[in-house]
Protein backbone atom coordinates (compact mmCIF):
# COMPACT_ATOMS: atom_id res chain seq x y z
CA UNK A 1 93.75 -123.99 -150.06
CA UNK A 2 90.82 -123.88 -152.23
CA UNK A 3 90.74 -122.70 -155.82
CA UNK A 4 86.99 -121.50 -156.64
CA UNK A 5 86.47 -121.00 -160.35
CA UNK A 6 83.40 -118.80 -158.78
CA UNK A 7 85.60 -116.82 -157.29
CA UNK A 8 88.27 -116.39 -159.38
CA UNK A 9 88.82 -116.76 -163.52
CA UNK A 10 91.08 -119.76 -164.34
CA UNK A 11 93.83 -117.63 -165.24
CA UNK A 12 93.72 -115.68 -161.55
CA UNK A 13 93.80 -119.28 -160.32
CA UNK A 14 96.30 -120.84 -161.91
CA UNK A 15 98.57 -117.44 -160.93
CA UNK A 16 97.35 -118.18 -157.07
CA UNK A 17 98.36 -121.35 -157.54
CA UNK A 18 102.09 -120.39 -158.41
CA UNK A 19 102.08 -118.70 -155.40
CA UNK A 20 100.62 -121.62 -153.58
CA UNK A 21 103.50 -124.00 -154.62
CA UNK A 22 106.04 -121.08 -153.37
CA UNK A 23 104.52 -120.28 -150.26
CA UNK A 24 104.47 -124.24 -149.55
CA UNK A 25 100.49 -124.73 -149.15
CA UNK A 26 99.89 -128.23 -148.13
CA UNK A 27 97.38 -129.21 -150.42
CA UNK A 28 95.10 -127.74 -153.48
CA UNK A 29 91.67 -128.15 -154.16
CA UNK A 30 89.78 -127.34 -157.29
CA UNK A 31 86.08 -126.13 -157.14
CA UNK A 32 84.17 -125.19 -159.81
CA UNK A 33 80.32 -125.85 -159.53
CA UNK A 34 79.09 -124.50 -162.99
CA UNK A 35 82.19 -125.24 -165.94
CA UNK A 36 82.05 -127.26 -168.48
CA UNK A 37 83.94 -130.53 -168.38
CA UNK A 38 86.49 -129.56 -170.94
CA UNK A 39 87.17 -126.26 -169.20
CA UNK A 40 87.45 -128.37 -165.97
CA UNK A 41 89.95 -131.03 -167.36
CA UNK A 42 92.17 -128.56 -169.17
CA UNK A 43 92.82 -126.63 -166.17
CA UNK A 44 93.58 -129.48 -163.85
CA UNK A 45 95.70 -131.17 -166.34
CA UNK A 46 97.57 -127.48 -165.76
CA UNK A 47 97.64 -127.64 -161.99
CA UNK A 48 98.77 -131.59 -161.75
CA UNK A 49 101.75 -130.45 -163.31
CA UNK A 50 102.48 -127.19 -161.47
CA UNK A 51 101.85 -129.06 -157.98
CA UNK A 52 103.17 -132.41 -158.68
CA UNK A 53 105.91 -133.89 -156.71
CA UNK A 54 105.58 -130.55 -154.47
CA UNK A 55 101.60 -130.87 -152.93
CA UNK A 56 98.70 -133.16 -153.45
CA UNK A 57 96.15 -131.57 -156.06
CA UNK A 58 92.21 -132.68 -155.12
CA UNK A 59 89.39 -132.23 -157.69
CA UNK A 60 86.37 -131.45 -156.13
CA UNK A 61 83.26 -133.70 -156.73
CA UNK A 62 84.19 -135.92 -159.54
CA UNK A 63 86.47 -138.90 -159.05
CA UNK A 64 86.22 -139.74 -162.58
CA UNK A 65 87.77 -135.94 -163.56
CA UNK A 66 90.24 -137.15 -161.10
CA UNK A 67 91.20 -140.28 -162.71
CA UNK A 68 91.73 -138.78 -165.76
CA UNK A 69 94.00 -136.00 -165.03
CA UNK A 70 96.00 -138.60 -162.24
CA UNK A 71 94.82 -136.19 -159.35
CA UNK A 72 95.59 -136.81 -155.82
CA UNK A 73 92.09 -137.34 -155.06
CA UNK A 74 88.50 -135.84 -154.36
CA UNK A 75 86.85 -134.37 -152.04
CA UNK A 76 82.41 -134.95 -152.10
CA UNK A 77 79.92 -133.32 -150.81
CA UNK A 78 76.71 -135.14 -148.76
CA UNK A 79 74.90 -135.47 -152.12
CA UNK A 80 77.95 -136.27 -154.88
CA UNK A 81 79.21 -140.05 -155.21
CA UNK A 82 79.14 -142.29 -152.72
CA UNK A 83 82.49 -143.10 -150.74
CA UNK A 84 82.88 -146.01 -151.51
CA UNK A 85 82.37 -146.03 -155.22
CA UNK A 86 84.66 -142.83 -155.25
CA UNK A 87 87.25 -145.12 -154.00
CA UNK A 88 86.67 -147.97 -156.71
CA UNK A 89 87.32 -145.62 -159.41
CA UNK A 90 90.64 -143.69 -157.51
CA UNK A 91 91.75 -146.87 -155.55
CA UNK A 92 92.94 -147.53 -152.12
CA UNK A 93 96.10 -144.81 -152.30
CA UNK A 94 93.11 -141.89 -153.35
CA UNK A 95 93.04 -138.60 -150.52
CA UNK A 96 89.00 -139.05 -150.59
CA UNK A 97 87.77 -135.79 -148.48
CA UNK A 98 84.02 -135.49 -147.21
CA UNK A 99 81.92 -132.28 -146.47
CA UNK A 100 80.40 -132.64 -143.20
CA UNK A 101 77.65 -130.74 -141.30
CA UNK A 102 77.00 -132.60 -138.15
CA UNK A 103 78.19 -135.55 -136.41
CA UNK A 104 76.56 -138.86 -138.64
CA UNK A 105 77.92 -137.35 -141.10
CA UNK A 106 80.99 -137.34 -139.72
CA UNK A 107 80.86 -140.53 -138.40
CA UNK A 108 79.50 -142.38 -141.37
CA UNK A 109 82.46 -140.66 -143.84
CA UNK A 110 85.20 -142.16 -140.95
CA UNK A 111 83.22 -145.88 -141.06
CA UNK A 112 83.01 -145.24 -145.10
CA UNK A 113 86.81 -145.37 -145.10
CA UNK A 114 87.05 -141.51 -146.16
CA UNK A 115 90.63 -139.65 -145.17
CA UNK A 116 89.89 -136.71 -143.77
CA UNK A 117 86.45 -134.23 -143.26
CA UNK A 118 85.56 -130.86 -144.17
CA UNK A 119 83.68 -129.46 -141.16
CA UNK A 120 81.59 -126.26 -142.08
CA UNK A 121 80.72 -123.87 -142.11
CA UNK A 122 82.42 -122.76 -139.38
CA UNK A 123 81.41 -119.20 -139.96
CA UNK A 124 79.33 -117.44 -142.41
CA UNK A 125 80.63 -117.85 -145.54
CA UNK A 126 79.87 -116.30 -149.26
CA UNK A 127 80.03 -120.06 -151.00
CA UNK A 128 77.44 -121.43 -148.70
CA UNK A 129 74.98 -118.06 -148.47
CA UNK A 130 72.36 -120.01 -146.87
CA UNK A 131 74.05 -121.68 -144.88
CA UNK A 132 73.89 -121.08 -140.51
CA UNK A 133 77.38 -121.42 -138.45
CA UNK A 134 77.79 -124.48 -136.78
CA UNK A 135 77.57 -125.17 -133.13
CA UNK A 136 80.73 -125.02 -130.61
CA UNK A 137 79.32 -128.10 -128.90
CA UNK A 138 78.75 -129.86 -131.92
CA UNK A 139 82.49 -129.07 -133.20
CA UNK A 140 83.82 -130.14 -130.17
CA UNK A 141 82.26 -133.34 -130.03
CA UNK A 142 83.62 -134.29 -133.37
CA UNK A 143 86.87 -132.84 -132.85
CA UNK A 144 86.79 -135.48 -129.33
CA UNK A 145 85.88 -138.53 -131.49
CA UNK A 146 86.26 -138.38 -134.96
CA UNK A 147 90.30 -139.80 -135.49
CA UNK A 148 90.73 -138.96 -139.05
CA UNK A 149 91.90 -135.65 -139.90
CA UNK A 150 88.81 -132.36 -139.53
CA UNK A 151 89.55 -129.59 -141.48
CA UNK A 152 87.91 -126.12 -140.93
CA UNK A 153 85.73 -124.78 -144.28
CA UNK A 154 83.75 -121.68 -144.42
CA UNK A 155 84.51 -118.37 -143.45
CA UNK A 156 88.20 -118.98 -141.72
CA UNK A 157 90.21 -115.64 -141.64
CA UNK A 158 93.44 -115.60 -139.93
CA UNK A 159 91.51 -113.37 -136.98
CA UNK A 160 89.33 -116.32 -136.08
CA UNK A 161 91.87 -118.89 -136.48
CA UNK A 162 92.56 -118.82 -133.16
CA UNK A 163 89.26 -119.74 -131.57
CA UNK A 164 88.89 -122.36 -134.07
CA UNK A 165 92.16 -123.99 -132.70
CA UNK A 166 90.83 -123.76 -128.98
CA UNK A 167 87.88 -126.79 -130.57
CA UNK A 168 90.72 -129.06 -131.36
CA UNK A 169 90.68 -128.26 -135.19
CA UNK A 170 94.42 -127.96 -136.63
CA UNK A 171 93.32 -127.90 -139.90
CA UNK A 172 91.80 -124.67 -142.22
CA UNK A 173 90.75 -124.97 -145.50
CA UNK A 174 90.50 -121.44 -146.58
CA UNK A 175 89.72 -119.75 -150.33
CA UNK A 176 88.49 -116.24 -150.05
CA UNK A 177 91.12 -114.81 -147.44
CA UNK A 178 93.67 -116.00 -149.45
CA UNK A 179 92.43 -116.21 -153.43
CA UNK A 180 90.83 -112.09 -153.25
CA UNK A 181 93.78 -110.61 -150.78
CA UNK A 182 95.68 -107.65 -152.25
CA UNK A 183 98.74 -109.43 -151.33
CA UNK A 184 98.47 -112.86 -151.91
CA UNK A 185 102.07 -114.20 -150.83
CA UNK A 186 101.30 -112.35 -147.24
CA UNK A 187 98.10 -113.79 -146.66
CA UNK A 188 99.92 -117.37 -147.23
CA UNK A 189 102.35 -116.52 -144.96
CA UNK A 190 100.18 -115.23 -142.65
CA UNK A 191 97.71 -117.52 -142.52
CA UNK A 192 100.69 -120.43 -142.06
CA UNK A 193 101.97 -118.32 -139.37
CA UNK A 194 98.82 -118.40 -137.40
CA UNK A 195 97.96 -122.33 -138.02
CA UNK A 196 101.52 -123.15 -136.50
CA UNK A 197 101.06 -120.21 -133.71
């Protein structure tokens, strides 16, 4: 699940969160594009301790925010640190997650040693405005020969989780559908309900 501090204030988060660790989400991941560093560190020093021992906790985009606050990794983006010099400063044990548009990309963050990719956008989706659906073929062909873990980013919503599944994707990273539903717990529950379907 993804926590977007554009998306919600850090004290809807860290409630969502809560309800994160109870509904058993698998993993957490902290996005915020535009706050300051102290904002940033504060807040993750919060969620290490809510979700440790129960769920990794990624930071998104800086490894060394990650290092300080002893998350479980990071997840970069196509133009943030390189790989490899993410995993210098987290070491070999690090979760180090790529976003991935097309199929070099996917390719070069499996060579690059990365543990699992963020394929997106699936579907249209409000963090990535501009950004066009991808192609069935092309997320079939990377389902077929990519072997580390794909996870499904933009737009997921339990009523398309479904046709996402028929690609060979097992994996949803979702933040919307979850962080703004009316009843948070549900859409957990619902959404886990549909993965496993």
């Amino acid at each position: 699940m993804i926590l977007d501090a554009q998306v919600n204030s850090y004290s809807e988060l860290f409630e969502i969160a809560k309800k994160a660790v109870l509904g058993k989400v698998d993993i957490v991941q902290l996005r915020d594009k535009s706050g300051n560093i102290k904002d940033i560190l504060k807040f993750s020093e919060k969620l290490k301790k809510l979700t440790d021992g129960k769920m990794p906790f990624i930071l998104n985009d800086r490894p060394d925010l990650a290092l300080a606050v002893s998350a479980s990794g990071v997840h970069v983006g196509q133009d943030d640190i390189p790989i490899k010099y993410a995993r210098k400063i987290l070491g070999k044990n690090a979760i180090i997650g790529v976003s991935c548009q097309n199929y070099i990309h996917a390719q070069k963050a499996q060579d690059d040693g990365a543990d699992y990719v963020g394929l997106g956008s699936i579907h249209k989706t409000l963090t990535k405005p501009d950004r066009q659906p991808m192609d069935v073929d092309l997320i079939k062909k990377i389902t077929k020969n990519i072997k580390i873990p794909v996870f499904a980013i933009g737009g997921i919503q339990i009523s398309n989780i479904a046709e996402v599944k028929i690609f060979g994707i097992e994996r949803f990273a979702v933040c919307r559908a979850i962080c703004q539903a009316k009843d948070i717990d549900k859409a957990i529950d619902d959404f886990k309900k549909a993965i496993q379907a």
